[in-house]
N, C-alpha and C. Protein backbone atom coordinates (compact mmCIF):
# COMPACT_ATOMS: atom_id res chain seq x y z
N UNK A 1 276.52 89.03 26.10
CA UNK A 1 277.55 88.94 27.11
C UNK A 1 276.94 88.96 28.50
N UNK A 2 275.96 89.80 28.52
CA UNK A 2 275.17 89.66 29.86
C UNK A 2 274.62 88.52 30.27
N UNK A 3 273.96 87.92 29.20
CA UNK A 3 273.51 86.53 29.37
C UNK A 3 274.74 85.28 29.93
N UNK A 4 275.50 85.41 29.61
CA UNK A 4 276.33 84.72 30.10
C UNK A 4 277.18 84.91 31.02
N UNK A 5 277.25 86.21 31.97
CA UNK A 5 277.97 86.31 33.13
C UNK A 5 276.20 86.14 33.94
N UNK A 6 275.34 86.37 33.43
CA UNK A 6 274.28 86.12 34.14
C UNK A 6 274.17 84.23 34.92
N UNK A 7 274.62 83.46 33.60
CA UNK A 7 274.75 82.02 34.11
C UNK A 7 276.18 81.69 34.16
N UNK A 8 276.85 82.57 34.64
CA UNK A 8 277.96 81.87 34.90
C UNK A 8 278.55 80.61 35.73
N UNK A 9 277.81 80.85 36.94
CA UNK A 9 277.83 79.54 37.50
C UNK A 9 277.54 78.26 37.00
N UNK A 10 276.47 78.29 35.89
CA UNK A 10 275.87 76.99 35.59
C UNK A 10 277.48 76.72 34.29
N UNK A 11 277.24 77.90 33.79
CA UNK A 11 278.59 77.26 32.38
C UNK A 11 279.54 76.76 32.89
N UNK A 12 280.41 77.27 34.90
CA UNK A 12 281.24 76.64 35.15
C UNK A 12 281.35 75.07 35.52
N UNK A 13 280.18 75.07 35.86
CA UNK A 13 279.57 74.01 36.41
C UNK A 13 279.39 72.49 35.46
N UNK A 14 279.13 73.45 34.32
CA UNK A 14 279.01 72.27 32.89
C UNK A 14 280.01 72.31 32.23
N UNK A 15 281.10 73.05 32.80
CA UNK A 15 282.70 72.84 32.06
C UNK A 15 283.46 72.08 32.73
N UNK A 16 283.11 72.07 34.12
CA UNK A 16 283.63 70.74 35.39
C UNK A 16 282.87 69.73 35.19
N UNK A 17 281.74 69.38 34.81
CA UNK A 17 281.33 67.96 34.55
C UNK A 17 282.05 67.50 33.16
N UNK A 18 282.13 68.30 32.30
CA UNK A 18 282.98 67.98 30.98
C UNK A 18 284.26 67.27 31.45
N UNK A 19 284.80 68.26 31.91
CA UNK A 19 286.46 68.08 32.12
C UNK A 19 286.26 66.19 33.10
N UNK A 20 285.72 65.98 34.04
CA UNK A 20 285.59 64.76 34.48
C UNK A 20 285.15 63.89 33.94
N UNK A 21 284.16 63.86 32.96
CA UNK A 21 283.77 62.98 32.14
C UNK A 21 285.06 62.60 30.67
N UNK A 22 285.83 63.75 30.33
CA UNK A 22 287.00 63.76 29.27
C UNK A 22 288.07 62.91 30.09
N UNK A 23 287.99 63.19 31.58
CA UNK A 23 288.95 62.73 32.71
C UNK A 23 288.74 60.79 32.35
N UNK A 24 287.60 60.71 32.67
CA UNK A 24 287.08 59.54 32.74
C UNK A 24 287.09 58.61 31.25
N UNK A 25 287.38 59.16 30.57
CA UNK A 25 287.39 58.52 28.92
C UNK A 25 288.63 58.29 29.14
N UNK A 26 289.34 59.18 28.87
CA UNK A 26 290.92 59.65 28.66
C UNK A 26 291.46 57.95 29.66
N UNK A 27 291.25 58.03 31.10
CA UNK A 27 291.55 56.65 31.87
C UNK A 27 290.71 55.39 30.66
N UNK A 28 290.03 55.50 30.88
CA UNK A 28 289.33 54.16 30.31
C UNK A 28 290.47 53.85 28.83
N UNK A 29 290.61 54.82 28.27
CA UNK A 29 291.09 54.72 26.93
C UNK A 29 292.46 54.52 27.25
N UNK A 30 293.08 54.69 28.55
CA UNK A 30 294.33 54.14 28.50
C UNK A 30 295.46 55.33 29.15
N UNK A 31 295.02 56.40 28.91
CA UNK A 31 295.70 57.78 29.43
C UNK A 31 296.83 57.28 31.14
N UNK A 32 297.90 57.30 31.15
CA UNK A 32 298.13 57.22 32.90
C UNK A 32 297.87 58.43 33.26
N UNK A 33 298.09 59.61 32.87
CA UNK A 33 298.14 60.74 33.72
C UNK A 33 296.60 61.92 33.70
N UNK A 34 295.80 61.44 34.25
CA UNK A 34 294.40 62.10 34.18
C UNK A 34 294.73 63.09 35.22
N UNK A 35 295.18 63.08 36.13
CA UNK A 35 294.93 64.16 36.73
C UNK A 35 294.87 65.45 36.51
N UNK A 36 295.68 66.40 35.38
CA UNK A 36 294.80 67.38 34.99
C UNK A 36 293.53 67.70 35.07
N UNK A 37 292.91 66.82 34.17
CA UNK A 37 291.52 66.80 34.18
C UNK A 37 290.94 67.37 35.60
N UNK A 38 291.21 66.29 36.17
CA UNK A 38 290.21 66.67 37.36
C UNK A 38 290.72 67.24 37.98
N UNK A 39 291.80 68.15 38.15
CA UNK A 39 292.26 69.43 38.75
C UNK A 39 291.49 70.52 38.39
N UNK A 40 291.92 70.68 37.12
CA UNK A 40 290.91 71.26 36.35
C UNK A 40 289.26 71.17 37.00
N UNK A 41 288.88 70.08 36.68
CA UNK A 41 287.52 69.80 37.00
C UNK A 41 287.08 70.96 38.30
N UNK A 42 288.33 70.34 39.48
CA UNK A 42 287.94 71.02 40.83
C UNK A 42 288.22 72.62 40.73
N UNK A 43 289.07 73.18 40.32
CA UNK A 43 289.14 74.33 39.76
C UNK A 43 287.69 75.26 39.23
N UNK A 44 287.27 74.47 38.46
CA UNK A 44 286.21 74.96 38.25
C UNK A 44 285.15 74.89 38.97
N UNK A 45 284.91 73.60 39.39
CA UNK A 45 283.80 74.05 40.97
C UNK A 45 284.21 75.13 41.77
N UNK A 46 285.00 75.24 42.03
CA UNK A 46 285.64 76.24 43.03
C UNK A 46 285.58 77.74 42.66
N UNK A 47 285.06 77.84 41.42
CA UNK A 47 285.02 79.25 40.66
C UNK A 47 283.83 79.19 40.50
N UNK A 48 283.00 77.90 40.01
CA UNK A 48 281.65 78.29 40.30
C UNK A 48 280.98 78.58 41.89
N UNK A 49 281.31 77.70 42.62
CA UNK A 49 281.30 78.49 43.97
C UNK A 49 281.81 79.42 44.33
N UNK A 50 282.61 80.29 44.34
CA UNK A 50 282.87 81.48 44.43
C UNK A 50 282.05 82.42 43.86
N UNK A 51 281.65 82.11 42.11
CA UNK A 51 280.65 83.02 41.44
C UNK A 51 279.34 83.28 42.52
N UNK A 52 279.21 82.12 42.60
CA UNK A 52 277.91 81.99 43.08
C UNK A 52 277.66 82.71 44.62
N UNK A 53 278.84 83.54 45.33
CA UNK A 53 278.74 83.69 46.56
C UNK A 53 279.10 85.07 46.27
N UNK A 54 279.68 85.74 45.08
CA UNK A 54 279.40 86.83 44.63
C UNK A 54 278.29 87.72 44.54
């Protein structure tokens, strides 16, 4: 558990490139409403920046 509040920033970080890349399929594949996704996406930058200023 330590190990992982230790990289927390990076896991948020690789859960916001996920979510934009799922963003980015999801459109291609036909989806109209992606924006979750990348709400989401920004959400999570925004928590990894915050971690990170912790």
């Amino acid at each position: 558990m330590g190990t992982m509040l230790a990289n927390l920033e990076a896991l948020l970080l690789a859960l916001a490139f996920g979510s934009i890349v799922f963003g980015i399929l999801a459109r291609l594949l036909g989806v109209q409403r992606v924006w979750p996704f990348l709400l989401l996406a920004g959400a999570l930058v925004a928590l990894a920046l915050w971690a990170r200023l912790q």
